[in-house]
PDB file of N, CA and C in Angstrom:
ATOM      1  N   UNK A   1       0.845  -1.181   0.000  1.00  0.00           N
ATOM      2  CA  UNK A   1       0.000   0.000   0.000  1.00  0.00           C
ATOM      3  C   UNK A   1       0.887   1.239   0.000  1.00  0.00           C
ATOM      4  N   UNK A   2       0.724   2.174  -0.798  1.00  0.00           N
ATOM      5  CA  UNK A   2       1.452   3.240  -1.245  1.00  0.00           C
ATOM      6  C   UNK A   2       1.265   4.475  -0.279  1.00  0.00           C
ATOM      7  N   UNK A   3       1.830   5.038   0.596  1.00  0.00           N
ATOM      8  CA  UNK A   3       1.440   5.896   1.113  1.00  0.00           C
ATOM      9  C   UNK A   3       1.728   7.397   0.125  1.00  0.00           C
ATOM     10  N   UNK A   4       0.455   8.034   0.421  1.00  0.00           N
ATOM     11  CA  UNK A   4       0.409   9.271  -0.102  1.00  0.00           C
ATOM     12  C   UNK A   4       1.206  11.168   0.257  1.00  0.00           C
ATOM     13  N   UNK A   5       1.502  11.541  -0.563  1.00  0.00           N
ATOM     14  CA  UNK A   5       2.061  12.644  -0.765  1.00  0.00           C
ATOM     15  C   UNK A   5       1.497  13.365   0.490  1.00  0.00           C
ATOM     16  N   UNK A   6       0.397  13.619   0.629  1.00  0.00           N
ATOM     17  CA  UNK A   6      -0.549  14.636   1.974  1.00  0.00           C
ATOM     18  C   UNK A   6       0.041  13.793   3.092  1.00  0.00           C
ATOM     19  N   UNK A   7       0.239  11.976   3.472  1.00  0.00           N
ATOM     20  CA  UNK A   7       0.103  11.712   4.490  1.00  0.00           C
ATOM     21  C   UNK A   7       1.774  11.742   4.940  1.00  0.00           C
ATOM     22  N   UNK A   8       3.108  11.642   4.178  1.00  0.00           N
ATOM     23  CA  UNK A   8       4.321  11.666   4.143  1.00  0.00           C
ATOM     24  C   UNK A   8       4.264  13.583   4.536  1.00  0.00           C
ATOM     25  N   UNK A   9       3.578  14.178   3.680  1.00  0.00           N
ATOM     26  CA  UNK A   9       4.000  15.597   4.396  1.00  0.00           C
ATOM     27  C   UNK A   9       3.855  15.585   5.771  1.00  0.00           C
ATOM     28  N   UNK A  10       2.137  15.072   6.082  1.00  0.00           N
ATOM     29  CA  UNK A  10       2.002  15.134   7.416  1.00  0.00           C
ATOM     30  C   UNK A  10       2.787  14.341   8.483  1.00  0.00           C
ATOM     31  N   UNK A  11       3.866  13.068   8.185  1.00  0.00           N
ATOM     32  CA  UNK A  11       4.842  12.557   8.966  1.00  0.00           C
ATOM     33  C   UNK A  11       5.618  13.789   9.037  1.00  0.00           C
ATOM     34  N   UNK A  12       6.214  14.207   8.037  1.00  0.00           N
ATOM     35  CA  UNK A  12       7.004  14.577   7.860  1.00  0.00           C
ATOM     36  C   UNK A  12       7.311  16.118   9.314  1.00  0.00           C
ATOM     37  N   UNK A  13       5.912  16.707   8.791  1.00  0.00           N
ATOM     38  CA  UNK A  13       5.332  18.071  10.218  1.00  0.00           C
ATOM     39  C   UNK A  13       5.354  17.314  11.767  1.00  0.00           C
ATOM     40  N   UNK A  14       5.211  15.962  11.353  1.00  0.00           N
ATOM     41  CA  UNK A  14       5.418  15.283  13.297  1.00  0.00           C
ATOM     42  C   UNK A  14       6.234  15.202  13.577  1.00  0.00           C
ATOM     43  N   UNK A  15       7.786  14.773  12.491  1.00  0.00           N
ATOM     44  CA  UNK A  15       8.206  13.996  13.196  1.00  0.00           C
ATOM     45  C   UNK A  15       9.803  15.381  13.292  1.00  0.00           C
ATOM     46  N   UNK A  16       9.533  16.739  12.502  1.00  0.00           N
ATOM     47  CA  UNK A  16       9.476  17.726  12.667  1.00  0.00           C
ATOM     48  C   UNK A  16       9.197  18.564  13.984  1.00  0.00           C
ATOM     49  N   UNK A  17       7.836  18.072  14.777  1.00  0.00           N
ATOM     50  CA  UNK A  17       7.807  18.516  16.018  1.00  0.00           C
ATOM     51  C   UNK A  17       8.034  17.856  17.168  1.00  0.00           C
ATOM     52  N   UNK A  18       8.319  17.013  16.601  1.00  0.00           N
ATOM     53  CA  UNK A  18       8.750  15.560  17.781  1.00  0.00           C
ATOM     54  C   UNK A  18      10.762  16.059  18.175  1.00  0.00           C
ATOM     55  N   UNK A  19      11.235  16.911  16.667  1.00  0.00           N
ATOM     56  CA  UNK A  19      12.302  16.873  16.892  1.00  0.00           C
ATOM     57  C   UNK A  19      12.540  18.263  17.521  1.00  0.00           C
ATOM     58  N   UNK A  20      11.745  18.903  17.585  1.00  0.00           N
ATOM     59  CA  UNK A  20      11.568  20.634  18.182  1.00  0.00           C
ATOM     60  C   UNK A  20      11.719  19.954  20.198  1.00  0.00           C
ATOM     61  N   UNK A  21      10.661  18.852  20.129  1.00  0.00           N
ATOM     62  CA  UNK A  21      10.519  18.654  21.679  1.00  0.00           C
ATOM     63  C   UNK A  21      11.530  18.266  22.224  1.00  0.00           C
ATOM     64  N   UNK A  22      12.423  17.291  21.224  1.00  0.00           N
ATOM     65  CA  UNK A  22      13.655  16.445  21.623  1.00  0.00           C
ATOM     66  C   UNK A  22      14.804  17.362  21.993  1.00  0.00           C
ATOM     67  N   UNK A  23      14.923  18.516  21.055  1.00  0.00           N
ATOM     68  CA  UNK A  23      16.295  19.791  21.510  1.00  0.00           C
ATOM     69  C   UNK A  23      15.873  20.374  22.801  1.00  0.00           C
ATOM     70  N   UNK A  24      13.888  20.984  22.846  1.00  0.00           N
ATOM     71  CA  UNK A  24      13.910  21.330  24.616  1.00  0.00           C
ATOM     72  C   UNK A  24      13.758  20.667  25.624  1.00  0.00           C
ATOM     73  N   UNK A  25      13.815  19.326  25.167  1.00  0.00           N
ATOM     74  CA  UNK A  25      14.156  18.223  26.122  1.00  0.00           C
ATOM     75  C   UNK A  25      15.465  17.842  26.619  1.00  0.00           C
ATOM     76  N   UNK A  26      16.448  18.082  25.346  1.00  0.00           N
ATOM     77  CA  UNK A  26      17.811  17.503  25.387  1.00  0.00           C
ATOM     78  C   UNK A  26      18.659  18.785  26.305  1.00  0.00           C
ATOM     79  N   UNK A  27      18.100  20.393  26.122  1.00  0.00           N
ATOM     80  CA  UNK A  27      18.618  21.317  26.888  1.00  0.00           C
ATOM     81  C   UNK A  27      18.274  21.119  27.897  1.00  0.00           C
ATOM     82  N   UNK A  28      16.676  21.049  28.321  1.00  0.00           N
ATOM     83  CA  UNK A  28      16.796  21.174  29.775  1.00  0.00           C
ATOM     84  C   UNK A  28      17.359  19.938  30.793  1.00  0.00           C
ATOM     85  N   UNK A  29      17.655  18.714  30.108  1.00  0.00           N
ATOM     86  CA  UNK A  29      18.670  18.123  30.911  1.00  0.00           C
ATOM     87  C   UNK A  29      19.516  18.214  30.948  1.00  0.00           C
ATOM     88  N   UNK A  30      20.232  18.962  30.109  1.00  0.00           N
ATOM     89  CA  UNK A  30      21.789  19.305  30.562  1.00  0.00           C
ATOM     90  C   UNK A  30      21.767  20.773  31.392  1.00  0.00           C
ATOM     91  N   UNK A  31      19.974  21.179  31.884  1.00  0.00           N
ATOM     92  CA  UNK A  31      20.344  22.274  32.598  1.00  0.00           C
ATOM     93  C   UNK A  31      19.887  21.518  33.887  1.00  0.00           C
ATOM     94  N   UNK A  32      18.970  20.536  34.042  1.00  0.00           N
ATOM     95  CA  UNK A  32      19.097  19.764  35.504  1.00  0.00           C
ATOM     96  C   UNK A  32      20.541  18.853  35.470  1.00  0.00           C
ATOM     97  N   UNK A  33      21.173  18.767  35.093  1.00  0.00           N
ATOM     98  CA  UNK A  33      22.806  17.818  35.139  1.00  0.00           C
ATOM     99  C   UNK A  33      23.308  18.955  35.783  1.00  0.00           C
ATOM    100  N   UNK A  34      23.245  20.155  35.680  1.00  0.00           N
ATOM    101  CA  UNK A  34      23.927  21.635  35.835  1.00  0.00           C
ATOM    102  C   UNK A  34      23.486  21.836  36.977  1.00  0.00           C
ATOM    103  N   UNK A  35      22.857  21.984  37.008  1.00  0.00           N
ATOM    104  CA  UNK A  35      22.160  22.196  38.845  1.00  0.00           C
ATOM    105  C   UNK A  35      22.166  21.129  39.746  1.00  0.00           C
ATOM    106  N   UNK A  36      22.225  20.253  39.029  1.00  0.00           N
ATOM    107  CA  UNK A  36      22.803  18.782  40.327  1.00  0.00           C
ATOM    108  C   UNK A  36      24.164  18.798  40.646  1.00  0.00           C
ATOM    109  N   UNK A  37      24.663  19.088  39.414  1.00  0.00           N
ATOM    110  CA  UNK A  37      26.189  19.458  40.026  1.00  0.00           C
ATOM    111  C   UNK A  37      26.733  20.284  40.792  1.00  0.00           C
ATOM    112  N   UNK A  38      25.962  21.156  40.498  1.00  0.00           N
ATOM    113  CA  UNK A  38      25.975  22.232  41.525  1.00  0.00           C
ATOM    114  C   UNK A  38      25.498  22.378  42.660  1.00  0.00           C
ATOM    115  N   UNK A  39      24.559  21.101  43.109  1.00  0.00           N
ATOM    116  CA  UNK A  39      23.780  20.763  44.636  1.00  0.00           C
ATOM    117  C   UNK A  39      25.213  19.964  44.748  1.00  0.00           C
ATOM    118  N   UNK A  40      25.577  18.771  44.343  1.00  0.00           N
ATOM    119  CA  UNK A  40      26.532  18.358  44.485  1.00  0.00           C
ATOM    120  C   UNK A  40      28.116  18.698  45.185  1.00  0.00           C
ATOM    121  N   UNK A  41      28.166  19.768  44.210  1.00  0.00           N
ATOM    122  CA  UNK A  41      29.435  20.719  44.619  1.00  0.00           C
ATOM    123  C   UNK A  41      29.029  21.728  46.564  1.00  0.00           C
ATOM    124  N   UNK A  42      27.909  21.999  46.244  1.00  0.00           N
ATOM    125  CA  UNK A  42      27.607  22.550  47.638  1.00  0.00           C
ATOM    126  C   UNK A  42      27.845  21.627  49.055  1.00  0.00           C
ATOM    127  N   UNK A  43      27.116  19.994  49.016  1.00  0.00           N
ATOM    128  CA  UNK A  43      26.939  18.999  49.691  1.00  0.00           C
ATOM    129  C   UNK A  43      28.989  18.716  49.839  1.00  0.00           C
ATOM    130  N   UNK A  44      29.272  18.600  48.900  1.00  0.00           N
ATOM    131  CA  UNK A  44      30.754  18.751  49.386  1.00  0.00           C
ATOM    132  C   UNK A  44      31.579  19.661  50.337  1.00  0.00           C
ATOM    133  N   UNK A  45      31.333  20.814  49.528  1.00  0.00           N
ATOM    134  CA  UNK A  45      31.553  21.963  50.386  1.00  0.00           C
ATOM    135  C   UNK A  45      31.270  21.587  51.970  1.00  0.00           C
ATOM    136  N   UNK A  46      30.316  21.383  52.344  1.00  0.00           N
ATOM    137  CA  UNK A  46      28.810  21.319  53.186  1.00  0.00           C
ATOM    138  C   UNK A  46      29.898  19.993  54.168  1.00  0.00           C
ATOM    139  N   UNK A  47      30.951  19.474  53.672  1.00  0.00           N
ATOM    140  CA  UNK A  47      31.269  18.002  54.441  1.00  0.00           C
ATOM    141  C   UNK A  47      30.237  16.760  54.312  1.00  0.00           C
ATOM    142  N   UNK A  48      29.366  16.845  53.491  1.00  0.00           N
ATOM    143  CA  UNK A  48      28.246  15.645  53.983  1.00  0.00           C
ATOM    144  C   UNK A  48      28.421  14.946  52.560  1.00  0.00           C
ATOM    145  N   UNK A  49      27.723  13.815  53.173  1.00  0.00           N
ATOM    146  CA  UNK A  49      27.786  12.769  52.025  1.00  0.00           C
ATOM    147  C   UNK A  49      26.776  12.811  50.555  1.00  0.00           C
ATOM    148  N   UNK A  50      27.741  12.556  49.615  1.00  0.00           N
ATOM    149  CA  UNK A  50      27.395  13.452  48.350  1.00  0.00           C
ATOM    150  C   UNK A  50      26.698  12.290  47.365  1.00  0.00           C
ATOM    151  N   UNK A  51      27.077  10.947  47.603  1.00  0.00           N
ATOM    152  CA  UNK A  51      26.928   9.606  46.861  1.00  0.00           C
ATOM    153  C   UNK A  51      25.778   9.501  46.378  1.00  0.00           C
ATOM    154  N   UNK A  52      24.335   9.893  46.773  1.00  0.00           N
ATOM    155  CA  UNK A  52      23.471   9.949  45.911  1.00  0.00           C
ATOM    156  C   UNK A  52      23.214  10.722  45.383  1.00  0.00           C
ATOM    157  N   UNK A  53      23.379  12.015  45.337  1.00  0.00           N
ATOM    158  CA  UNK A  53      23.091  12.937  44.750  1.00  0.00           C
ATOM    159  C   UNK A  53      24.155  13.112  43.251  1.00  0.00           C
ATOM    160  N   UNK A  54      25.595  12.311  43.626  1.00  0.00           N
ATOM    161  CA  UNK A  54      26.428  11.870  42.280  1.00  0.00           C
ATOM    162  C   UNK A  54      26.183  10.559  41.562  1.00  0.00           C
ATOM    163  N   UNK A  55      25.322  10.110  41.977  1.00  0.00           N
ATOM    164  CA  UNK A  55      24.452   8.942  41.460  1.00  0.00           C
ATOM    165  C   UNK A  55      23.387   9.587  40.725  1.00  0.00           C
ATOM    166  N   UNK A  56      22.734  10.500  40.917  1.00  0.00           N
ATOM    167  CA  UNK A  56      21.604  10.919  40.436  1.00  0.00           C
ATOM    168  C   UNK A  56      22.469  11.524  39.347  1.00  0.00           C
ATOM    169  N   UNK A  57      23.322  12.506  39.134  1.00  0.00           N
ATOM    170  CA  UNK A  57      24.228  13.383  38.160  1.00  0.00           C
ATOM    171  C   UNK A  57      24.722  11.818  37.089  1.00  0.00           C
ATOM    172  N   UNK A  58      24.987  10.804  37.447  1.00  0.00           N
ATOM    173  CA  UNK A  58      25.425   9.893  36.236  1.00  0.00           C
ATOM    174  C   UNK A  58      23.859   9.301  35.854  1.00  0.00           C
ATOM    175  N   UNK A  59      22.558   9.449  36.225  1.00  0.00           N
ATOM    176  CA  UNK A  59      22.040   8.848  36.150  1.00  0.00           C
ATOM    177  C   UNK A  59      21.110   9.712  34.807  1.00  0.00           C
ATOM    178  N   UNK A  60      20.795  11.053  35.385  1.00  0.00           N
ATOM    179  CA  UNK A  60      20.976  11.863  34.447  1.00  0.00           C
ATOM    180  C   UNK A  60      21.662  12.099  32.985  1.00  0.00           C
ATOM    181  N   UNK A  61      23.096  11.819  33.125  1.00  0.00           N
ATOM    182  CA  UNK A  61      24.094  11.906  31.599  1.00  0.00           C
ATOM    183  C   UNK A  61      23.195  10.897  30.959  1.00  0.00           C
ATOM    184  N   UNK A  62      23.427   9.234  31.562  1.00  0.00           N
ATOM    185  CA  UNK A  62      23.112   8.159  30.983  1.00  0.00           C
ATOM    186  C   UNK A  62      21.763   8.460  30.419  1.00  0.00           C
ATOM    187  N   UNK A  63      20.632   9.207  30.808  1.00  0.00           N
ATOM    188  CA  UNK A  63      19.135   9.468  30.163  1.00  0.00           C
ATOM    189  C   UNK A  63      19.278  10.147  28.685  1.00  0.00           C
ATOM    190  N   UNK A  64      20.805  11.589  29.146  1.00  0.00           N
ATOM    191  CA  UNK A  64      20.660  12.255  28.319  1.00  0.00           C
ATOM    192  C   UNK A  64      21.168  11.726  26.857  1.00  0.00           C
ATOM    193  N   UNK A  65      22.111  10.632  27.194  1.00  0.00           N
ATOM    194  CA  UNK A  65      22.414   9.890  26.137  1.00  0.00           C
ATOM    195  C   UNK A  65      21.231   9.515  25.152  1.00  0.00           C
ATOM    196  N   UNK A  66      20.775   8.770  26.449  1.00  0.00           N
ATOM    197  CA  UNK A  66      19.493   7.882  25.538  1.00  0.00           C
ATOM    198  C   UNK A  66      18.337   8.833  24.389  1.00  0.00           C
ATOM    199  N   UNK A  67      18.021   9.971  24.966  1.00  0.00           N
ATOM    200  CA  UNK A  67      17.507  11.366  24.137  1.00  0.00           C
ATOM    201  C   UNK A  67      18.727  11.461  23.231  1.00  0.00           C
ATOM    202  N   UNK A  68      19.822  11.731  22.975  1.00  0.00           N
ATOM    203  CA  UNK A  68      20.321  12.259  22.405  1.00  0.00           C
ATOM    204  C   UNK A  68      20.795  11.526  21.013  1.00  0.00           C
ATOM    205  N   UNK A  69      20.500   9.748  21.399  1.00  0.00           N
ATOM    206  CA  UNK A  69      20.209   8.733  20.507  1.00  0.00           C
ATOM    207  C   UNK A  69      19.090   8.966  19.928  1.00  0.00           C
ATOM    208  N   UNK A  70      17.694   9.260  20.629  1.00  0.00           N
ATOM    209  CA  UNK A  70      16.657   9.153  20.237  1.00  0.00           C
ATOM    210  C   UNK A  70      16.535  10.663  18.834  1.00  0.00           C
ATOM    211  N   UNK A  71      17.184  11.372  19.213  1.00  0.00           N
ATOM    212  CA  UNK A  71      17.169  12.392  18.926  1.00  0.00           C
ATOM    213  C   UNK A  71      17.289  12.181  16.890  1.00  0.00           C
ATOM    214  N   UNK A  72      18.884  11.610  17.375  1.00  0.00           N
ATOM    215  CA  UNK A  72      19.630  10.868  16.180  1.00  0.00           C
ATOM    216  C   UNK A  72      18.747  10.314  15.193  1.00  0.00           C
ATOM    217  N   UNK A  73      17.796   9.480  15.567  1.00  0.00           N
ATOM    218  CA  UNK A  73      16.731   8.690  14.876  1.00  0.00           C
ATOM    219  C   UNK A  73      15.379   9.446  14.740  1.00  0.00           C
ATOM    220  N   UNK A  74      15.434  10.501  15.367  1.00  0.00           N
ATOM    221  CA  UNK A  74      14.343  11.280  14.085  1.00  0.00           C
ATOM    222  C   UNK A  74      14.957  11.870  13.280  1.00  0.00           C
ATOM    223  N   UNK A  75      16.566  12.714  13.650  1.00  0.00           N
ATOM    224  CA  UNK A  75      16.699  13.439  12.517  1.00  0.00           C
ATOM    225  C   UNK A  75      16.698  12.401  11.086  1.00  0.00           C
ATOM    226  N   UNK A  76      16.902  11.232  11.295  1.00  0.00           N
ATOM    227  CA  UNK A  76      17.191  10.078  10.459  1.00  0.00           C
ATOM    228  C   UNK A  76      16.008   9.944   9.850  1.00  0.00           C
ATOM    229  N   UNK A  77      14.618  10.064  10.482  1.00  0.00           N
ATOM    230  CA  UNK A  77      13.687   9.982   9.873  1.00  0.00           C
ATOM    231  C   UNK A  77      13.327  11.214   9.054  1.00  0.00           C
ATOM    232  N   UNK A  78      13.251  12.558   9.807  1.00  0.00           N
ATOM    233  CA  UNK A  78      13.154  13.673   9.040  1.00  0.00           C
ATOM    234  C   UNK A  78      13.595  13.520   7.402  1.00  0.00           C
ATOM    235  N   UNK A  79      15.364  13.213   7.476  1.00  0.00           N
ATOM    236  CA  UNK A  79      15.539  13.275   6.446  1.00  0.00           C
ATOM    237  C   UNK A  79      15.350  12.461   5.526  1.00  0.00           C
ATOM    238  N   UNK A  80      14.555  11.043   5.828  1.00  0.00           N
ATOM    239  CA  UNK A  80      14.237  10.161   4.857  1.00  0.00           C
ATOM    240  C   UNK A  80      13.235  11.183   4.469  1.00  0.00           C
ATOM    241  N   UNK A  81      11.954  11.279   5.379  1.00  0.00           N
ATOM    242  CA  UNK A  81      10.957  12.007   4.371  1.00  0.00           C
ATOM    243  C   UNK A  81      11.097  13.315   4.159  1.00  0.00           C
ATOM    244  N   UNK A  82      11.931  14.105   3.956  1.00  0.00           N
ATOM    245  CA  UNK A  82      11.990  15.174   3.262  1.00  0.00           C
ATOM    246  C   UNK A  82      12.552  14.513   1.543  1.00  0.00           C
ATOM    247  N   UNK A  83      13.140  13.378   1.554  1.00  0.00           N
ATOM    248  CA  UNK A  83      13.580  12.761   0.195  1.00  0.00           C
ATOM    249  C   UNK A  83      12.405  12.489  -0.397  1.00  0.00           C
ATOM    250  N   UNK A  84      11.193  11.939   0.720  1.00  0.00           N
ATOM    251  CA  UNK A  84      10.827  11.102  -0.549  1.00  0.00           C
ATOM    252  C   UNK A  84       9.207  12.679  -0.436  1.00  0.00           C
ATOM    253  N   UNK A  85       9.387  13.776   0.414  1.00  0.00           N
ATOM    254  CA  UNK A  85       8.046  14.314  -0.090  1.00  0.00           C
ATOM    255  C   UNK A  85       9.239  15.537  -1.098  1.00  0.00           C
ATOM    256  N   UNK A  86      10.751  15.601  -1.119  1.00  0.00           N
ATOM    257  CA  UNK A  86      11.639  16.258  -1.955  1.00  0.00           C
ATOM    258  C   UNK A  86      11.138  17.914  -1.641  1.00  0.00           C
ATOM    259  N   UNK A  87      11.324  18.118  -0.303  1.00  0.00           N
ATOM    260  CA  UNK A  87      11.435  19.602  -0.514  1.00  0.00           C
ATOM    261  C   UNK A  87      12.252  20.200   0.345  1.00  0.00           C
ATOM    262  N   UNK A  88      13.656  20.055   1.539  1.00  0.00           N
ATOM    263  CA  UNK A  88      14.320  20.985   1.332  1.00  0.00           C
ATOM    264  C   UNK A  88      15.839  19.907   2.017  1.00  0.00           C
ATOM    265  N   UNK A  89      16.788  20.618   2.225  1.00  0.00           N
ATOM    266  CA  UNK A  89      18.342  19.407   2.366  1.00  0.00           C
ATOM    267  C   UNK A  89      18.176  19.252   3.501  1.00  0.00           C
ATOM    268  N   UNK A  90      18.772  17.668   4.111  1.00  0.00           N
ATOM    269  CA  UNK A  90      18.934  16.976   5.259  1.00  0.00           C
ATOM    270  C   UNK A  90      19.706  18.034   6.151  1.00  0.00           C
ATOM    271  N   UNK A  91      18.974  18.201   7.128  1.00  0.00           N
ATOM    272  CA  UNK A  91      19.410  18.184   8.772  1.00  0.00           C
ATOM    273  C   UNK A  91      21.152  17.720   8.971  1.00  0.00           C
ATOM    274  N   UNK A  92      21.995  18.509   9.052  1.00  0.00           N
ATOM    275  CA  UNK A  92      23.341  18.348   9.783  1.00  0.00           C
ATOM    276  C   UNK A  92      23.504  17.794  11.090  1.00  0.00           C
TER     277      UNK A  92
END
């Protein structure tokens, strides 16, 4: 079954805003990684024990990875269907 020109544009506008959500998703965890580190850095300061709260800071990176994979695989999709609805150059 052939999918149509209207319904590839309309992937095309999702998966478009799917990738808008993924960059203010992908910033604001590297702005909670930023502020844990920085609770982190205080709790040191502070003498007290810091181990979960530097557990939470790797636990964090490791998420942001996983977004930042996910990320990877829409732009991957974007640019398939901008080929096949052919209207403007792949995503860097």
């Amino acid at each position: 079954m052939a999918v149509s020109l209207a319904e590839r544009t309309q992937q095309l506008r999702d998966e478009r805003r799917l990738l808008e959500k993924a960059d203010v998703d992908i910033d604001e965890g590297w702005r909670r990684i930023h502020t844990q580190e920085d609770r982190v850095r205080a709790l040191q300061a502070g003498g007290h024990d810091c181990r979960q709260a530097e557990r939470l800071v790797d636990l964090l990176k490791q998420t942001l990875v996983e977004w930042e994979r996910h990320r990877t695989l829409i732009i991957q999709r974007v640019n398939y269907l901008e080929q096949e609805v052919d209207l403007v150059p792949p995503i860097k």
